[in-house]
Protein backbone atom coordinates (compact mmCIF):
# COMPACT_ATOMS: atom_id res chain seq x y z
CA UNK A 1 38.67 17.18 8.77
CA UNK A 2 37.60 14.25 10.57
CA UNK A 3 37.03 11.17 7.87
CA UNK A 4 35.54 7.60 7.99
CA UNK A 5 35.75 5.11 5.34
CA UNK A 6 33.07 2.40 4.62
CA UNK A 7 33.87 -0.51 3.23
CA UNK A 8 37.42 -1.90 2.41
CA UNK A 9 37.68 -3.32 -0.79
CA UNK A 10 39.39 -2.44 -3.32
CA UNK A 11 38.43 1.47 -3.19
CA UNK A 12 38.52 1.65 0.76
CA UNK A 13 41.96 -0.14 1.25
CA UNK A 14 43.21 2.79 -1.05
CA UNK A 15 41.85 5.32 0.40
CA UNK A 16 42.51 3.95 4.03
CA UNK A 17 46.00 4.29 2.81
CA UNK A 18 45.52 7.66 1.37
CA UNK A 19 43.88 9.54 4.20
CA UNK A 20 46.41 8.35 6.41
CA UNK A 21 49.50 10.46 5.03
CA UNK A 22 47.29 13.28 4.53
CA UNK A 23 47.94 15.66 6.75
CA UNK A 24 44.71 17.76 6.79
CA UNK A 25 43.05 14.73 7.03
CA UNK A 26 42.07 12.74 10.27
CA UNK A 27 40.86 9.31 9.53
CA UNK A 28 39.12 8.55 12.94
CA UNK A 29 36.71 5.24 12.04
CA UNK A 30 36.42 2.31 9.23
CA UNK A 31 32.75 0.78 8.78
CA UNK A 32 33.06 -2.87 7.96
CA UNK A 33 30.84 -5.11 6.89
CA UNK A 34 32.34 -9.05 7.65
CA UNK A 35 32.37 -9.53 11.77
CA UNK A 36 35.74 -11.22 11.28
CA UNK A 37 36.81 -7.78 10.21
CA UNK A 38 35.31 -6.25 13.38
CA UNK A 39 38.33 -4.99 15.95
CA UNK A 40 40.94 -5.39 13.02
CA UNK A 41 43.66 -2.73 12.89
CA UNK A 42 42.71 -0.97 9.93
CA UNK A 43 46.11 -0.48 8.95
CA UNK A 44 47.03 -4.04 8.79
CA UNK A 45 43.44 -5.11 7.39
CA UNK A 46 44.14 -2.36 4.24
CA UNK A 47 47.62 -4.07 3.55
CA UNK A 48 49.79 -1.38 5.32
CA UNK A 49 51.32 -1.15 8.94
CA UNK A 50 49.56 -0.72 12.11
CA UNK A 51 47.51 2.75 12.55
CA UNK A 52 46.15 2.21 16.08
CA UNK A 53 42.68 2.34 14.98
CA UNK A 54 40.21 -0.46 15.27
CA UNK A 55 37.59 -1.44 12.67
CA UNK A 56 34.32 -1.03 13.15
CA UNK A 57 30.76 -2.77 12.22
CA UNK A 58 28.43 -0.33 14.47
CA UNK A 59 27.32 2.53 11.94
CA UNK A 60 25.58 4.36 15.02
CA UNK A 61 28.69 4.25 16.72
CA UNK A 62 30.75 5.49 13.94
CA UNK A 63 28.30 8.42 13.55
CA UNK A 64 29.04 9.90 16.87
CA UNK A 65 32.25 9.64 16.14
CA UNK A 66 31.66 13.81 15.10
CA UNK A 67 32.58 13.02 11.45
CA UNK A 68 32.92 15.74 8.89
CA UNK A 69 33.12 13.29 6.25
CA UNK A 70 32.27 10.01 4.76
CA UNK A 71 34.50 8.28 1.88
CA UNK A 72 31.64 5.69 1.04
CA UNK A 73 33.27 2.75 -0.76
CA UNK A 74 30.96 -0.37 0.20
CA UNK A 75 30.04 -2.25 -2.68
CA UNK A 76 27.38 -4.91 -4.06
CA UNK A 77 28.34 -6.12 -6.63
CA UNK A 78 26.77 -3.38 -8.89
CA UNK A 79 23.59 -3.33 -8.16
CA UNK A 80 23.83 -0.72 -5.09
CA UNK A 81 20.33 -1.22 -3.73
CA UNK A 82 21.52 -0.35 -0.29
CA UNK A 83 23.30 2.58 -1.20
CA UNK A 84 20.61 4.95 -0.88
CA UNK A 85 19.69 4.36 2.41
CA UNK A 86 23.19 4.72 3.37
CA UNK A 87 23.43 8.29 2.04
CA UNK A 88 20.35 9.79 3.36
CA UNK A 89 21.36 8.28 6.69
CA UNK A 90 24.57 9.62 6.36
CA UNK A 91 23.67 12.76 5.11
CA UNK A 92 20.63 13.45 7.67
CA UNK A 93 23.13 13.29 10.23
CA UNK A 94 25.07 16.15 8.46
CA UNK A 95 28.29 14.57 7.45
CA UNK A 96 29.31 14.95 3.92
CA UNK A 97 29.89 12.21 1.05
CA UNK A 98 32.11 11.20 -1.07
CA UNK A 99 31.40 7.85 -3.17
CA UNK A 100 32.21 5.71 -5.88
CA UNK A 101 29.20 3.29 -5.66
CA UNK A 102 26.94 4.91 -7.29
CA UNK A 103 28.65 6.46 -10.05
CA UNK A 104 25.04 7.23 -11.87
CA UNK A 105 25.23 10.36 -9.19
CA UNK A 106 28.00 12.20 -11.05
CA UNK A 107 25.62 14.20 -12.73
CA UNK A 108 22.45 14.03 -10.76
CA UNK A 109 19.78 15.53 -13.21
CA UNK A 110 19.81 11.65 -15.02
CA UNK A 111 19.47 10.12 -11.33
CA UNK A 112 15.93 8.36 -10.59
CA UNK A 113 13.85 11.18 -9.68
CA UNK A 114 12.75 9.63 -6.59
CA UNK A 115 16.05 8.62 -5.13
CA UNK A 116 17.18 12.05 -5.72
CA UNK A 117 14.34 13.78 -4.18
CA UNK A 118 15.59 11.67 -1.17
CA UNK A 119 18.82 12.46 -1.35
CA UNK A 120 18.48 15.91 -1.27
CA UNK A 121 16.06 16.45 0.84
CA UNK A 122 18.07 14.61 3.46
CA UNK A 123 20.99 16.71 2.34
CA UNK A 124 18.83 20.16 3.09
CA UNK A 125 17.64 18.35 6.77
CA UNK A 126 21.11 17.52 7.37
CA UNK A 127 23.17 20.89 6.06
CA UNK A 128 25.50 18.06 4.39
CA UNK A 129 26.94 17.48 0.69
CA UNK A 130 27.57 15.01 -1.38
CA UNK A 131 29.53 13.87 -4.46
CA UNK A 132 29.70 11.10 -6.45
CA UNK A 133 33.23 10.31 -9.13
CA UNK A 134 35.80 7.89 -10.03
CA UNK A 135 37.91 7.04 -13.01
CA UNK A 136 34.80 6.40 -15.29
CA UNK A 137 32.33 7.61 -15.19
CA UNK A 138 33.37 10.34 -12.93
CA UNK A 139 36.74 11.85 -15.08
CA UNK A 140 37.53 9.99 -18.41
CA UNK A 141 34.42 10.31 -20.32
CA UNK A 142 32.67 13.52 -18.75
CA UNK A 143 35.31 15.69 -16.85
CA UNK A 144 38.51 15.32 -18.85
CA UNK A 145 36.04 15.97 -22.08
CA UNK A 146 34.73 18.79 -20.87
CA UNK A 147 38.38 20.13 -19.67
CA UNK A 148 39.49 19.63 -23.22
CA UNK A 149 36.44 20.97 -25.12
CA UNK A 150 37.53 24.32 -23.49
CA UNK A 151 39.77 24.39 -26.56
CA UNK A 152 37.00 23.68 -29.26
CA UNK A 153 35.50 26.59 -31.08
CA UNK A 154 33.16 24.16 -32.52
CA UNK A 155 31.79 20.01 -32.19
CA UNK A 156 30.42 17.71 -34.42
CA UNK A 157 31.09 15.09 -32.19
CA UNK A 158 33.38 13.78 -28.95
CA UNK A 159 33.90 9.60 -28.51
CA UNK A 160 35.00 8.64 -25.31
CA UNK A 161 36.90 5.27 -24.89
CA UNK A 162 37.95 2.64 -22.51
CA UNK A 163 40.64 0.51 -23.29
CA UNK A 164 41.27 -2.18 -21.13
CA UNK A 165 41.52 -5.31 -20.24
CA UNK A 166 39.77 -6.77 -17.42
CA UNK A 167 41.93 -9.74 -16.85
CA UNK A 168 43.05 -8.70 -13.43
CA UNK A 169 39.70 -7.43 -12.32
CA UNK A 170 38.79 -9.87 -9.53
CA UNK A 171 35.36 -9.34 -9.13
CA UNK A 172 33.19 -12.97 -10.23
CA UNK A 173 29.95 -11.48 -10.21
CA UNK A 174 30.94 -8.39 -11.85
CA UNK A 175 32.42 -10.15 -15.00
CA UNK A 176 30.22 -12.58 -15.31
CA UNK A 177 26.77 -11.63 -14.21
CA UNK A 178 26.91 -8.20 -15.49
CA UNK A 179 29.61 -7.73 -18.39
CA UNK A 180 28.86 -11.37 -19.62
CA UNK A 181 32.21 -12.67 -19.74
CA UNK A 182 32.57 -16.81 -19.61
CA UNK A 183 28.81 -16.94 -20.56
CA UNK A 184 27.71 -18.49 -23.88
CA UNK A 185 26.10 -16.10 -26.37
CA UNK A 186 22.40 -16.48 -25.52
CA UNK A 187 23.18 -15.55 -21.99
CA UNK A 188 22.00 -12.34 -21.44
CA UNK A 189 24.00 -10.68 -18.84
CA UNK A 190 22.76 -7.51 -16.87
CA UNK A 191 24.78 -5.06 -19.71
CA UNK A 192 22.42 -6.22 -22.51
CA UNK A 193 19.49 -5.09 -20.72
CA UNK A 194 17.57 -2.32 -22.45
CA UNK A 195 17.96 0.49 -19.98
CA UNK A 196 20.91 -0.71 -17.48
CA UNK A 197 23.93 1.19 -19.36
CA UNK A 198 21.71 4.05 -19.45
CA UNK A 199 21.47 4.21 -15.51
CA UNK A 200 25.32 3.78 -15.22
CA UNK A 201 27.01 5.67 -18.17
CA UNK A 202 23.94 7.85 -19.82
CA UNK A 203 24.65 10.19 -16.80
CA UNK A 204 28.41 10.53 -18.46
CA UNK A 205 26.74 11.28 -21.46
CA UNK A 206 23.91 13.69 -19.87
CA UNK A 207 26.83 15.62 -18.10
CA UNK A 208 28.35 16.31 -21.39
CA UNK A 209 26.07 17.59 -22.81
CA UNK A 210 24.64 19.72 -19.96
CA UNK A 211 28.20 21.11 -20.21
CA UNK A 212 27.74 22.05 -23.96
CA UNK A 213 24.64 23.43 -23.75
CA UNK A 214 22.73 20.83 -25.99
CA UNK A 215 19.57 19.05 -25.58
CA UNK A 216 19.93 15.03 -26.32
CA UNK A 217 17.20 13.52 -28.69
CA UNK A 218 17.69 10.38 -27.25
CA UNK A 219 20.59 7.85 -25.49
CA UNK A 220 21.09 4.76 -27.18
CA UNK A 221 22.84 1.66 -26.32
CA UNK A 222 24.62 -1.02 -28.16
CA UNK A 223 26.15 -4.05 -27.16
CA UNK A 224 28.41 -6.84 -28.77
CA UNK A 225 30.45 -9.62 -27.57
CA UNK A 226 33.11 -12.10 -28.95
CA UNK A 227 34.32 -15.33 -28.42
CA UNK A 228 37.40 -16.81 -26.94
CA UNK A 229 39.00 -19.82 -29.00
CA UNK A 230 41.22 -21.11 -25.95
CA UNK A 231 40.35 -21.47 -22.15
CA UNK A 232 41.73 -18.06 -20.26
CA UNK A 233 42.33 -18.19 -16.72
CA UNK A 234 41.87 -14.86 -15.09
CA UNK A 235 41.86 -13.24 -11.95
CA UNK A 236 38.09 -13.99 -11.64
CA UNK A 237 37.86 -17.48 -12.70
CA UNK A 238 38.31 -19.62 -15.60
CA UNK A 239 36.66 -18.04 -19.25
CA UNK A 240 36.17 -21.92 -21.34
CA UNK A 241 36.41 -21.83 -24.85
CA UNK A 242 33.72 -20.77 -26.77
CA UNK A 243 32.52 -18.11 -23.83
CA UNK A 244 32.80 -14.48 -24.41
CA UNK A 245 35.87 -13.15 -24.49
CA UNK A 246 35.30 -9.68 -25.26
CA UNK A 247 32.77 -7.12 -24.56
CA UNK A 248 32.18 -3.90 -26.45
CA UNK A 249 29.03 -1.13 -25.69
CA UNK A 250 28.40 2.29 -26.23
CA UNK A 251 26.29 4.54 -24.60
CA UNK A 252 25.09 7.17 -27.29
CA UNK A 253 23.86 10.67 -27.21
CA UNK A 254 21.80 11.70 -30.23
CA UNK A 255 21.88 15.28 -30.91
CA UNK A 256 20.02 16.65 -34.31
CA UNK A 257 19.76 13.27 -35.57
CA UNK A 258 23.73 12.32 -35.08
CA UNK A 259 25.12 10.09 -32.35
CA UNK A 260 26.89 13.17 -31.12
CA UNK A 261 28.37 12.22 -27.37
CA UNK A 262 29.66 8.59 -27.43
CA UNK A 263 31.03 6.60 -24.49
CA UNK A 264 32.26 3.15 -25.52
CA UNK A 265 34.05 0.16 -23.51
CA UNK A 266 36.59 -1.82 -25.41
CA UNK A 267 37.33 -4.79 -22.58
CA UNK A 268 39.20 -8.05 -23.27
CA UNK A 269 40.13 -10.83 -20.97
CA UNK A 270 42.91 -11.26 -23.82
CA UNK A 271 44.34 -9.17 -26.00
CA UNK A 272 44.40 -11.20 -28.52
CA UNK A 273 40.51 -11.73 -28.61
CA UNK A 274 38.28 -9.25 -30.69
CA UNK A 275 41.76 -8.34 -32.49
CA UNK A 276 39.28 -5.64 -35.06
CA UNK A 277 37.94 -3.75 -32.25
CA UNK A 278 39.90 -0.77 -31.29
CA UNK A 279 43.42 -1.38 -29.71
CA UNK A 280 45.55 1.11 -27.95
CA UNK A 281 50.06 0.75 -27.66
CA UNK A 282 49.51 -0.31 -23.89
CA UNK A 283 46.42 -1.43 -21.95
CA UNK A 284 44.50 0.84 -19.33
CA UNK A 285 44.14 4.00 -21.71
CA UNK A 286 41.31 6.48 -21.76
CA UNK A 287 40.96 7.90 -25.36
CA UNK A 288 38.90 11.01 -26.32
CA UNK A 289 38.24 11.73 -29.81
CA UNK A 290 36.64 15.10 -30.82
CA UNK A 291 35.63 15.65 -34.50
CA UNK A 292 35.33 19.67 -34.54
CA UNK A 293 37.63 22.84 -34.69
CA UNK A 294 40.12 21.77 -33.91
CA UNK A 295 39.68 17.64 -33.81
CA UNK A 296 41.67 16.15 -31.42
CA UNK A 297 42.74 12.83 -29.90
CA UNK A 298 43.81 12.73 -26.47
CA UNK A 299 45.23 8.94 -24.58
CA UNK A 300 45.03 8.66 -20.91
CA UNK A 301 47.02 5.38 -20.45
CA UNK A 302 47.05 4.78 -16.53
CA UNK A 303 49.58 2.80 -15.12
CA UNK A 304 53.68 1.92 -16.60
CA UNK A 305 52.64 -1.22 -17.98
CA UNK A 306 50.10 -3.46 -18.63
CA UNK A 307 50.33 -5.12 -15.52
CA UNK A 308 49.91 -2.38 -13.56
CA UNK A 309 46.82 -0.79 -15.62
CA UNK A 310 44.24 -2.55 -13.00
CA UNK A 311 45.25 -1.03 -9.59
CA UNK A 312 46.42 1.99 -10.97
CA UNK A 313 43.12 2.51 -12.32
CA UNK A 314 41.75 1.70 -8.82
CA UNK A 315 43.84 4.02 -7.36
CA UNK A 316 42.63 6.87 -9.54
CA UNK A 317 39.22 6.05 -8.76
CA UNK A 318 39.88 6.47 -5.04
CA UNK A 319 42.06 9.93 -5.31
CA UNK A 320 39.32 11.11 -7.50
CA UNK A 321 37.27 11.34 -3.98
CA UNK A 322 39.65 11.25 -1.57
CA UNK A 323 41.04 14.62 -3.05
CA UNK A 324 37.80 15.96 -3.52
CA UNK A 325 37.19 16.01 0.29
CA UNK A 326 38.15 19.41 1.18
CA UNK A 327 36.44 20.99 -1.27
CA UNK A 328 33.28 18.95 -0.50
CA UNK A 329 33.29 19.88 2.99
CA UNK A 330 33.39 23.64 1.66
CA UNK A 331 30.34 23.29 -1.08
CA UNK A 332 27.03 24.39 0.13
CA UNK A 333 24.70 21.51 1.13
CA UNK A 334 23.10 19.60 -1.66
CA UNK A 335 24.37 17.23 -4.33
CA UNK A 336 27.59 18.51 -6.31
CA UNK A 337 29.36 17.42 -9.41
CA UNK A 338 33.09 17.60 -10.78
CA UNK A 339 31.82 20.93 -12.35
CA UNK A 340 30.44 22.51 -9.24
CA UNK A 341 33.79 22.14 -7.55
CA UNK A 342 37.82 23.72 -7.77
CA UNK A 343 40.31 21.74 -8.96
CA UNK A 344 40.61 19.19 -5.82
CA UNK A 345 44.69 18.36 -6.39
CA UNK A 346 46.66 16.03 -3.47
CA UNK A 347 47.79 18.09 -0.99
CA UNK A 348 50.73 16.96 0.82
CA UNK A 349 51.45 14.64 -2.28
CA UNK A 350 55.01 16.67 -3.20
């Protein structure tokens, strides 16, 4: 299968990388956005050795490149306003997607209406497919639950968790503009926005319970944030004393009156800060918690130590498509989630 990626941050330099071992893969064109990228090996520009391929900043001439595939990795900063476009143009021209911007897609039903109507009416014109995943949302708090309700003869309720630090998350506007961090508490950041973790995570939530069979009363949010006592230097700036520290949300699905499907973010730029919020042994872990028959706590801790939590985390993200490519390429046109599609394991990997 012939395969572009667009965009080479942290996502694309993986799965630059990635496609390039694979051997039913053919990675034939890189999209780039900065012109001092433009001509680039895209070996060297990803952080690996040379691959004989140039980088590219012409989309038209990437598209005629025959491509079967698209890994679409560009990013903006979270609000993905271009994204969109980029898909029906994509998919019009009948190559498939794979993507990690827009990670409200993993379950398309709780998509804006009109987007979607775009999206797959481009994917009928164009015969293509596409599918949106990642670490979370995309596995932790909507696939992996619904692999491991398969054992429940009955729920009362599942909690999903994220457990992680953020202190090596480079991102400035990410951390600050949207999570909140370094801000003073009557900052509102994009998170505390009535609607905005419902366009991101309620599709987690809507997946679940699609899965289960269950209508949701509602999806509520919550949001609360903590203080750091000491100035923390991190990988995307400096967090002063007396800035937030900590951030903790939930995205909430209310069945029968209960908050019944629960994803909640634990994230610290110290570990230290927040100490009564829930902690895991070692950083990075995914925790599901189901209260049923049987109840059942399951860890996902990604990476051998805390240090290594962060790109292992962004490595998952980028497998989590990157494998899924075969199997993409086989579904029927239209927009597909983890459920619509086999197990999508690394071939080649052993």
């Amino acid at each position: 299968m012939r395969v572009a990626v667009w965009g080479t941050g942290g996502v694309g330099r993986n799965a630059v990388q990635s496609i390039a071992r694979r051997p039913d893969l053919d990675l034939v064109g890189v999209w780039v956005h900065s012109p001092d990228k433009v001509g680039q090996d895209v070996g060297t520009l990803t952080g690996g050795e040379p691959l004989g391929l140039a980088a590219s900043g012409d989309a038209d001439e990437l598209l005629a490149r025959d491509l079967d595939c698209v890994v679409y990795a560009a990013s903006d900063g979270g609000l993905r306003a271009f994204a969109v476009d980029d898909y029906v143009r994509l998919l019009e021209a009948g190559v498939d997607v794979v993507t990690v911007t827009t990670p409200a897609l993993i379950h398309p039903p709780a998509y804006d209406p009109v987007a979607r109507a775009r999206l797959e009416d481009a994917a009928r014109r164009g015969g293509a497919t596409l599918y949106a995943s990642g670490i979370e949302p995309g596995f932790a708090g909507d696939h992996l639950v619904a692999l491991l309700l398969t054992l429940s003869r009955r729920v009362v309720s599942v909690r999903a968790q994220e457990i992680f630090s953020y202190a090596n998350y480079p991102v400035a506007t990410t951390m600050f503009d949207v999570f909140g961090f370094g801000r003073p508490l009557e900052h509102t950041p994009v998170m505390a926005m009535p609607g905005v973790q419902q366009g991101t995570w309620g599709p987690v939530v809507h997946m679940v319970a699609a899965a289960l069979g269950v209508e949701l009363d509602e999806v509520r949010e919550t949001y609360e944030r903590e203080l750091t006592d000491r100035r923390l230097e991190v990988a995307c700036g400096v967090i002063e004393p007396g800035t937030v520290g900590a951030v903790r949300f939930e995205t909430i699905g209310v069945v029968g009156g209960r908050d019944a499907i629960v994803l909640e973010h634990v994230n610290r730029m110290a570990p230290d800060v927040a100490p009564h919020w829930p902690t895991a042994p070692q950083d990075g872990t995914y925790r599901i918690v189901v209260d049923g028959e049987p109840s059942m706590r399951c860890d996902l801790v990604l990476g051998s130590s805390p240090e290594t939590s962060s790109p292992d985390g962004m490595l998952a993200t980028t497998m989590r498509v990157v494998n899924a490519i075969p199997a993409v390429c086989a579904a029927p046109p239209g927009l597909v989630t983890a459920l619509d599609l086999p197990l999508t394991l690394p071939r080649g990997a052993l």
